[in-house]
Protein backbone atom coordinates (compact mmCIF):
# COMPACT_ATOMS: atom_id res chain seq x y z
CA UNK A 1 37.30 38.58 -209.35
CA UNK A 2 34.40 36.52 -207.64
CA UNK A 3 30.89 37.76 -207.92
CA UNK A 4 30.47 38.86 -204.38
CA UNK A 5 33.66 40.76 -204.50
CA UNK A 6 32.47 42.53 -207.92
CA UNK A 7 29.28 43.15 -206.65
CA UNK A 8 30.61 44.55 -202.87
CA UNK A 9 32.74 47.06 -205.15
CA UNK A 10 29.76 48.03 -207.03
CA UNK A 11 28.34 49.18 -204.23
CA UNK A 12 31.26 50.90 -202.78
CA UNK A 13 30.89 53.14 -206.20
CA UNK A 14 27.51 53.57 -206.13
CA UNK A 15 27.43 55.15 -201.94
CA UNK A 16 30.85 56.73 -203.24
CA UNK A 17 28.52 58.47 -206.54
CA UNK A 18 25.97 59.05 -204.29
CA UNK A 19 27.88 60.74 -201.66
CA UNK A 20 29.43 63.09 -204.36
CA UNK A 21 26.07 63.78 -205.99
CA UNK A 22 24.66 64.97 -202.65
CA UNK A 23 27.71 66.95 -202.21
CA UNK A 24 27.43 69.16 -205.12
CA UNK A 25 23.31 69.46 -204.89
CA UNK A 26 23.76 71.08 -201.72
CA UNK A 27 26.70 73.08 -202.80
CA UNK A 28 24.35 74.48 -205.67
CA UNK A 29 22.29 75.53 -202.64
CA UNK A 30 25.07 77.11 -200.55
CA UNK A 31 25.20 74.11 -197.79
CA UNK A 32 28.07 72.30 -197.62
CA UNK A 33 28.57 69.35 -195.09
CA UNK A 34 32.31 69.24 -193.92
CA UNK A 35 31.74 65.80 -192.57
CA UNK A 36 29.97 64.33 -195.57
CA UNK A 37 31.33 60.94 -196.71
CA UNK A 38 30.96 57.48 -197.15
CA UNK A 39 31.10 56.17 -194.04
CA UNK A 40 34.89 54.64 -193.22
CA UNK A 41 33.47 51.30 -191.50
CA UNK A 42 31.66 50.51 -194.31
CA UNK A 43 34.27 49.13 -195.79
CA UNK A 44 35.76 46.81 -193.18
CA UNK A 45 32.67 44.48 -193.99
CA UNK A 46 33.45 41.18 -196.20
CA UNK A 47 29.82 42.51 -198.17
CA UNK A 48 29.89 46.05 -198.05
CA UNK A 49 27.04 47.89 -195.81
CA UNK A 50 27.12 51.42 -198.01
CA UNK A 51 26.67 53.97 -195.45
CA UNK A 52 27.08 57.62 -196.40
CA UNK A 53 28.12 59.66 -193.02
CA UNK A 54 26.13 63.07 -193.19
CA UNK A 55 28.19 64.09 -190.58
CA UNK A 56 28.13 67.34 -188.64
CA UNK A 57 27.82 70.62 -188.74
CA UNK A 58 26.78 74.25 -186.92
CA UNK A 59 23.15 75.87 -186.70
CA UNK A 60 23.29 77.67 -189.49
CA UNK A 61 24.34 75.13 -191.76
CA UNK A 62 21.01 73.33 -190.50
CA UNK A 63 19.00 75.87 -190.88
CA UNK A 64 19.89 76.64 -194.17
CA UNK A 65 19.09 72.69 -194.96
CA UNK A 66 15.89 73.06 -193.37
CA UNK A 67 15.05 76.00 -195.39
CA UNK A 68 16.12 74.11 -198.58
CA UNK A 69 13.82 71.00 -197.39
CA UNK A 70 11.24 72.95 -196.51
CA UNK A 71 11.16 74.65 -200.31
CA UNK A 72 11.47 71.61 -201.61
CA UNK A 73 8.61 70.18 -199.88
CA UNK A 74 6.31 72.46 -200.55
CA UNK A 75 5.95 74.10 -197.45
């Protein structure tokens, strides 16, 4: 395995980790993202761009983030 293809997977697992850390921090908070994922084109490129897709969702989904963001802020 060349360098550039061990360090393009490297960072396949690290958006893939951080996609499925997000995931269950927001479940601890009662949000969930349907739509969360790494992002599906990211891996068509020869050096990986890791994109994590946050995706959609409804209102109250967002205001429940907001609410969590806000806390979190300080606010």
């Amino acid at each position: 395995m060349t360098t550039e293809r061990r360090a393009a997977g490297d960072t396949m697992t690290e958006a893939e980790a951080a996609c499925d850390e997000l995931a269950a921090v927001l479940k601890r908070t009662g949000i969930v993202l349907p739509s969360l994922a790494v992002d599906p084109v990211t891996y068509g490129y020869e050096t990986p761009r890791a994109l994590v897709e946050l995706g959609r969702c409804n209102v109250a989904t967002t205001r429940k983030l907001i609410e969590v963001l806000q806390r979190a802020a300080g606010r």
